[in-house]
N, C-alpha and C. Protein backbone atom coordinates (compact mmCIF):
# COMPACT_ATOMS: atom_id res chain seq x y z
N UNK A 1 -5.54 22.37 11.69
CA UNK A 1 -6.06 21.57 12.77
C UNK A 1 -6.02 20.10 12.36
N UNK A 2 -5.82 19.37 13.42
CA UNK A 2 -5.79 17.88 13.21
C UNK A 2 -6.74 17.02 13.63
N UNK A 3 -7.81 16.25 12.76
CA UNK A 3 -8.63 15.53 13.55
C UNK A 3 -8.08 14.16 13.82
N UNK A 4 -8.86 14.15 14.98
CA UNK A 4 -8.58 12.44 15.58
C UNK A 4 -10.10 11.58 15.23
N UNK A 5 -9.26 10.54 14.24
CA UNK A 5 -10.54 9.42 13.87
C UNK A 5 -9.94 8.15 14.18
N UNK A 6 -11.10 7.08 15.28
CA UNK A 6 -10.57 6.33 14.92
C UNK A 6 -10.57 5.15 13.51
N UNK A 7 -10.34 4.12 13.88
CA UNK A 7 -10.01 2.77 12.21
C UNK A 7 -11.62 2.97 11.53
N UNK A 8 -12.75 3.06 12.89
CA UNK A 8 -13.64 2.30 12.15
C UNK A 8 -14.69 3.75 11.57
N UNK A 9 -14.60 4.93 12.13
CA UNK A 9 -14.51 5.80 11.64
C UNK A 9 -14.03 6.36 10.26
N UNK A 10 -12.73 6.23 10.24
CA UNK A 10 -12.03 6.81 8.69
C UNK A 10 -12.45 6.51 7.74
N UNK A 11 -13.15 6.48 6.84
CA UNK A 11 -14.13 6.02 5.94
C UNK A 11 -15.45 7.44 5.79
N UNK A 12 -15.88 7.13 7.20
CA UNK A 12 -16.93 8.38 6.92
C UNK A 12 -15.83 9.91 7.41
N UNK A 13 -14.79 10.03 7.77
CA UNK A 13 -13.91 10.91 7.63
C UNK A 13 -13.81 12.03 6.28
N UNK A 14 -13.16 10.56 6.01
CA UNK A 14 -12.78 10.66 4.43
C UNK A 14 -13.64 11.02 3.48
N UNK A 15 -15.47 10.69 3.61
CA UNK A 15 -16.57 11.10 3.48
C UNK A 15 -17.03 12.46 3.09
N UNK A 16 -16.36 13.08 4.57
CA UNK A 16 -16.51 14.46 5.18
C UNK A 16 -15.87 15.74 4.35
N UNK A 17 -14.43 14.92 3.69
CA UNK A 17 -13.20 15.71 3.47
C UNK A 17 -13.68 15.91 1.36
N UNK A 18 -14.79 16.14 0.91
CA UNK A 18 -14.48 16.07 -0.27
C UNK A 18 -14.60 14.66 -1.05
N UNK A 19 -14.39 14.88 -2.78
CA UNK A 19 -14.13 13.83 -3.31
C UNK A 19 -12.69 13.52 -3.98
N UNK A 20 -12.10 14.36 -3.27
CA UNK A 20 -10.45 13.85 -3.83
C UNK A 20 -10.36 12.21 -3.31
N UNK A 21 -9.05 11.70 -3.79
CA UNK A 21 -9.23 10.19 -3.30
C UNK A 21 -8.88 10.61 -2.30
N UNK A 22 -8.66 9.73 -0.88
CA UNK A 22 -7.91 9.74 0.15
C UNK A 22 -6.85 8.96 0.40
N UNK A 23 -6.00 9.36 1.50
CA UNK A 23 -4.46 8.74 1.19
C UNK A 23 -4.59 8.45 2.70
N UNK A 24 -4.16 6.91 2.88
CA UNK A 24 -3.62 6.86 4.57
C UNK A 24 -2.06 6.47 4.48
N UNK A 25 -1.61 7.46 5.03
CA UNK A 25 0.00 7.56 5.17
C UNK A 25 0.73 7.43 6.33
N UNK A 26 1.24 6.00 6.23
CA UNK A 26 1.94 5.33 7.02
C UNK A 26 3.01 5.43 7.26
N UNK A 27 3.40 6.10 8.48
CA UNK A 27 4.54 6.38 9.09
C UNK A 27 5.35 5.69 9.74
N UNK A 28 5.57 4.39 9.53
CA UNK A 28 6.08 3.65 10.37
C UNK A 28 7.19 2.89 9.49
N UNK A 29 8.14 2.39 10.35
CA UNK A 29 9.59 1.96 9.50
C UNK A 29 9.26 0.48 8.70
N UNK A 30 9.63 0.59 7.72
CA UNK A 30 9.63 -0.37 6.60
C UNK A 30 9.52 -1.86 7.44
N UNK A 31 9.99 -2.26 8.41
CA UNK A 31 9.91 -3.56 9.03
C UNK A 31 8.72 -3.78 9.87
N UNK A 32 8.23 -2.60 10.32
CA UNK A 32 7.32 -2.42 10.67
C UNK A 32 5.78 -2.99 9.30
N UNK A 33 6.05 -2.48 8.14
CA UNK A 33 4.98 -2.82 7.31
C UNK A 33 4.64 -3.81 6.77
N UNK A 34 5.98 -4.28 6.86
CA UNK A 34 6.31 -5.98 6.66
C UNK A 34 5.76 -7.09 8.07
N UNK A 35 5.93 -6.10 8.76
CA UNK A 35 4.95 -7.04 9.67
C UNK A 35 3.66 -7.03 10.30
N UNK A 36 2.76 -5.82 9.70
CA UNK A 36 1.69 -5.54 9.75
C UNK A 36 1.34 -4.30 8.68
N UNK A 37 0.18 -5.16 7.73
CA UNK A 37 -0.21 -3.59 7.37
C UNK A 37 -1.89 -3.67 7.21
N UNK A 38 -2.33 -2.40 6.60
CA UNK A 38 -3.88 -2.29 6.35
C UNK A 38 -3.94 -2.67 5.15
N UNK A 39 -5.34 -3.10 4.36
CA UNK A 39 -5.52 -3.58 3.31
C UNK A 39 -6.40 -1.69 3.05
N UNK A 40 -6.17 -1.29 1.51
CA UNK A 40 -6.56 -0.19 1.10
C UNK A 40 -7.34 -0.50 0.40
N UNK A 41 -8.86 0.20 1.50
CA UNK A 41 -10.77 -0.47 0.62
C UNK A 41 -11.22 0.97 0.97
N UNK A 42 -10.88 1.67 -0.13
CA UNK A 42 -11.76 3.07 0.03
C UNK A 42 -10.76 4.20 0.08
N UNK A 43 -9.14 4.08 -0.03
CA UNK A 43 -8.42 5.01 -0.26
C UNK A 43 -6.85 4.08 -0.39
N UNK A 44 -5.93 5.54 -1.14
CA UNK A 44 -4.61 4.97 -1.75
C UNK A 44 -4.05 5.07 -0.05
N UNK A 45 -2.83 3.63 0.34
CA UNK A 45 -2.14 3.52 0.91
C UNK A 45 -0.66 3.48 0.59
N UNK A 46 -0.16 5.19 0.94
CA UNK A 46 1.36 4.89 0.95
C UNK A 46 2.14 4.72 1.96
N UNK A 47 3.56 4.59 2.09
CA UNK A 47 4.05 3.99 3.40
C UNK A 47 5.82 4.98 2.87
N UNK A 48 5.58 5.88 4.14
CA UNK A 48 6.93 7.10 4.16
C UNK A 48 7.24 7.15 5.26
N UNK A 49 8.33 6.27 5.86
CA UNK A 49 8.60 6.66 7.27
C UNK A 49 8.55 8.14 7.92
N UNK A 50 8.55 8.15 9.19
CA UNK A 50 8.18 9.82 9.46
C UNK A 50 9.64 10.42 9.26
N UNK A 51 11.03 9.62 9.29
CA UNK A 51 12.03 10.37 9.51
C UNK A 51 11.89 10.28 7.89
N UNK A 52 11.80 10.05 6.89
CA UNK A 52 12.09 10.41 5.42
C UNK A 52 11.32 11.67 5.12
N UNK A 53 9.68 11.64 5.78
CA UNK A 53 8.96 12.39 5.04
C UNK A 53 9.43 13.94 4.76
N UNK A 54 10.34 14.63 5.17
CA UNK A 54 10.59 15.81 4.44
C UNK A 54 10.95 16.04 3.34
N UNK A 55 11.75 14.67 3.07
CA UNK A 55 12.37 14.81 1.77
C UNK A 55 11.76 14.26 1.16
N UNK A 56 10.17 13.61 0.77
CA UNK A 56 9.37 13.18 0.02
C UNK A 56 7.94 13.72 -0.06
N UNK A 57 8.34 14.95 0.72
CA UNK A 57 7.22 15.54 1.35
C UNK A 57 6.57 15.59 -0.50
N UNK A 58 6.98 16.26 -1.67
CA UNK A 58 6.30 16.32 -2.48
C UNK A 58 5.67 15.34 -3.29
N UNK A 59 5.88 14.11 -2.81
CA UNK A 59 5.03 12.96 -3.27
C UNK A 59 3.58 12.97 -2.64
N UNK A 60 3.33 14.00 -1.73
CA UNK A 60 2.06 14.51 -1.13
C UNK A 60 1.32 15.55 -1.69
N UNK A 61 -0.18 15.47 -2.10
CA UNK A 61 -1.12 16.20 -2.40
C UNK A 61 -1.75 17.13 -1.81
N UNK A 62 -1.63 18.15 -1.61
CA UNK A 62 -2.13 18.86 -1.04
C UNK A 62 -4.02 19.04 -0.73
N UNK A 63 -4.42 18.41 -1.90
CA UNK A 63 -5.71 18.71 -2.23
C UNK A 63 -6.50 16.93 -1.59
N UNK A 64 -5.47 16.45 -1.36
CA UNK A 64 -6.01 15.52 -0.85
C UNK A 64 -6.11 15.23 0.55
N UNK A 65 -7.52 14.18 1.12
CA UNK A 65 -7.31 14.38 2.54
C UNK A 65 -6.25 13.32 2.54
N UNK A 66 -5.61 13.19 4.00
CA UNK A 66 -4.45 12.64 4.70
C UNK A 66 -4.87 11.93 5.90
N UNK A 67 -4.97 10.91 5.68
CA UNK A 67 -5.09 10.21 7.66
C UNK A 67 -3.38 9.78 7.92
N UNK A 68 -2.93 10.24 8.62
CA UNK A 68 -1.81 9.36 9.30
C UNK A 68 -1.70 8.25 10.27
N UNK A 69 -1.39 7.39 9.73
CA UNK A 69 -0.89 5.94 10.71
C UNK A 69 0.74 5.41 11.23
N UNK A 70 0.68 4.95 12.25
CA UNK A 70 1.74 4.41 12.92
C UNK A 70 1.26 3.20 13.72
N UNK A 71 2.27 2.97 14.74
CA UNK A 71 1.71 1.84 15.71
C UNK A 71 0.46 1.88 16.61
N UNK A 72 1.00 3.05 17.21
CA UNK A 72 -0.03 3.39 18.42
C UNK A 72 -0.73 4.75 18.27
N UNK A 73 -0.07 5.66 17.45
CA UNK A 73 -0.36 7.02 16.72
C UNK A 73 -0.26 7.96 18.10
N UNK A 74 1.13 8.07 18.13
CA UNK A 74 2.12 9.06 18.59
C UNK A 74 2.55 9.48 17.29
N UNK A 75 3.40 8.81 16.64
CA UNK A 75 4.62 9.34 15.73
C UNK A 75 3.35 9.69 14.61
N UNK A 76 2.08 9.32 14.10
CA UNK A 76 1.25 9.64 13.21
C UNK A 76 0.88 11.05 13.36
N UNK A 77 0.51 11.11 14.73
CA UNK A 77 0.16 12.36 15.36
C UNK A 77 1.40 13.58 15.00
N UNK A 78 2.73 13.03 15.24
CA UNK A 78 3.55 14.18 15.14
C UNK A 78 3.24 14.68 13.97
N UNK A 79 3.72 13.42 12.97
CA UNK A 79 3.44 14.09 11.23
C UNK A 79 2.14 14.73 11.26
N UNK A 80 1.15 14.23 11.18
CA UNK A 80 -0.22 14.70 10.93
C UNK A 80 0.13 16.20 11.55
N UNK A 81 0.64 16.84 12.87
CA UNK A 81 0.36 17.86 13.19
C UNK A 81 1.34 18.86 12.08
N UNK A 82 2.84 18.31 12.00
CA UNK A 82 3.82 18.73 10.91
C UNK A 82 3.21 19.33 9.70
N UNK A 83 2.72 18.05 8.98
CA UNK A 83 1.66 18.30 7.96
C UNK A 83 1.07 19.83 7.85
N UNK A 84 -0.13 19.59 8.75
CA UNK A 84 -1.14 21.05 9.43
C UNK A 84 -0.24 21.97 9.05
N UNK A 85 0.94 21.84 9.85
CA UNK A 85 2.19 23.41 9.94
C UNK A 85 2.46 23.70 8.27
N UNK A 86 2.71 22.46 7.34
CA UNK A 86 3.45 22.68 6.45
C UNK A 86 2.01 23.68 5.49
N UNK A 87 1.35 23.25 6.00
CA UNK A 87 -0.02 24.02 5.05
C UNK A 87 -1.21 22.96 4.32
N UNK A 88 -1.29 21.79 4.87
CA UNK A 88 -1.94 20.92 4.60
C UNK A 88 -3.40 21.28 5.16
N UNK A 89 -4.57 21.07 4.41
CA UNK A 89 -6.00 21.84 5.11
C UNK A 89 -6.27 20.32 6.05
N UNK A 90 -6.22 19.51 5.49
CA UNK A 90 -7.34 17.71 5.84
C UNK A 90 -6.63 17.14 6.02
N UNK A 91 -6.12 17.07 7.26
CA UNK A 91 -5.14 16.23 8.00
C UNK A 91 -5.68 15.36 9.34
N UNK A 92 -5.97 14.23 9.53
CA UNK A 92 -6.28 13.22 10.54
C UNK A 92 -5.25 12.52 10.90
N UNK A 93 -4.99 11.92 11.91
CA UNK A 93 -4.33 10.78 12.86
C UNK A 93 -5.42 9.93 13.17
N UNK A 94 -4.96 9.30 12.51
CA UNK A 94 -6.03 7.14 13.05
C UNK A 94 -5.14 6.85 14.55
N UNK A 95 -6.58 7.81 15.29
CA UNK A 95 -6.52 7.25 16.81
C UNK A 95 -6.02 5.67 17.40
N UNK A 96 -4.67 5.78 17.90
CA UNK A 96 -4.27 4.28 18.72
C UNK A 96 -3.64 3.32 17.31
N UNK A 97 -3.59 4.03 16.36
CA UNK A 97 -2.44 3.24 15.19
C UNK A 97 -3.15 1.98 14.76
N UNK A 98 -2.42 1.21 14.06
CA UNK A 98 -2.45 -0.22 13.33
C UNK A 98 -2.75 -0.83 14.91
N UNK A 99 -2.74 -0.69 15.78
CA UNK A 99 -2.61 -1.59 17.19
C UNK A 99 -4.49 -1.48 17.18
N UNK A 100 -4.79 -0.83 17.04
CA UNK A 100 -6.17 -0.23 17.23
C UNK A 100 -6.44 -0.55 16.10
N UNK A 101 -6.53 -0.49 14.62
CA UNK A 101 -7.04 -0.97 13.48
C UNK A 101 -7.24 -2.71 13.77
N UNK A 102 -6.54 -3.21 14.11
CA UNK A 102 -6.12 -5.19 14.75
C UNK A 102 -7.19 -5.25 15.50
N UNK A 103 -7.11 -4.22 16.60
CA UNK A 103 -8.35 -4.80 17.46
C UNK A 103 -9.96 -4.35 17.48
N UNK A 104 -10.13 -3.10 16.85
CA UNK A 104 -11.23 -2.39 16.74
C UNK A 104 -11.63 -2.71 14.98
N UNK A 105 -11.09 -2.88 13.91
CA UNK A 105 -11.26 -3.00 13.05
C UNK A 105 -11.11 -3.94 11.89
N UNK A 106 -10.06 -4.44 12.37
CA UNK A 106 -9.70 -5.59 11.08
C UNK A 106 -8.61 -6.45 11.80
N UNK A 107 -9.38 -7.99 12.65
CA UNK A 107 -8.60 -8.57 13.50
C UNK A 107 -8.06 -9.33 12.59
N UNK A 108 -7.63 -9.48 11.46
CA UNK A 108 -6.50 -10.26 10.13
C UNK A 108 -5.13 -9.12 10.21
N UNK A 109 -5.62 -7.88 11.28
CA UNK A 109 -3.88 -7.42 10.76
C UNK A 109 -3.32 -8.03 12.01
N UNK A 110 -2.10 -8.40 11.90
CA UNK A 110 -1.36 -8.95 13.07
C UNK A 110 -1.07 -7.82 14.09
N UNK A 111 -1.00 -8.26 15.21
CA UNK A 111 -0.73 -7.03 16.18
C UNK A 111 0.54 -7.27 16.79
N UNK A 112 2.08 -6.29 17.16
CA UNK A 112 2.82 -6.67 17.62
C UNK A 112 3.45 -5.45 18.15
């Protein structure tokens, strides 16, 4: 199952999920990160486009929770649900993406 949290939420998420670290995994294309990203205060941020992630899928922890991010969190959502399928237990999508982190959470990320 996949929960939906949003920006200002994920924190007490991550809370919820254990004391493994937490990972927010950013799905969005490399130009994309370059032109907006999150600052990581309370978990590791990696950045795997969604079309790579199969083939890096094992740079992923199983034991760890997972929020997925994108723009608007469609394409977060796909992975995040992928994820679930692949056998992942703690899998989230950050409701409304980096677009929603800019405006609900941290107005220093640029929005575009």
């Amino acid at each position: 199952m996949v929960d939906l949290v949003r920006p200002a939420e994920l924190l007490s998420w991550f809370a919820q999920e254990g004391d493994a670290r937490p990972l927010v995994l950013d799905v969005r294309e490399p130009w994309e990160c370059a032109l907006a990203s999150v600052s990581a205060q309370g978990f590791e941020l990696l950045a795997i486009p969604m079309g790579s992630l199969p083939a890096r899928l094992a740079e992923l922890d199983r034991d760890r929770p997972i929020a997925c991010l994108c723009h608007h969190g469609v394409r977060s959502m796909h992975v995040a649900a992928w994820l679930a399928q692949q056998g992942w237990d703690c899998v989230a999508n950050v409701e409304g993406g980096i677009d929603a982190w800019a405006r609900e959470h941290d107005p220093q990320v640029p929005r575009y």
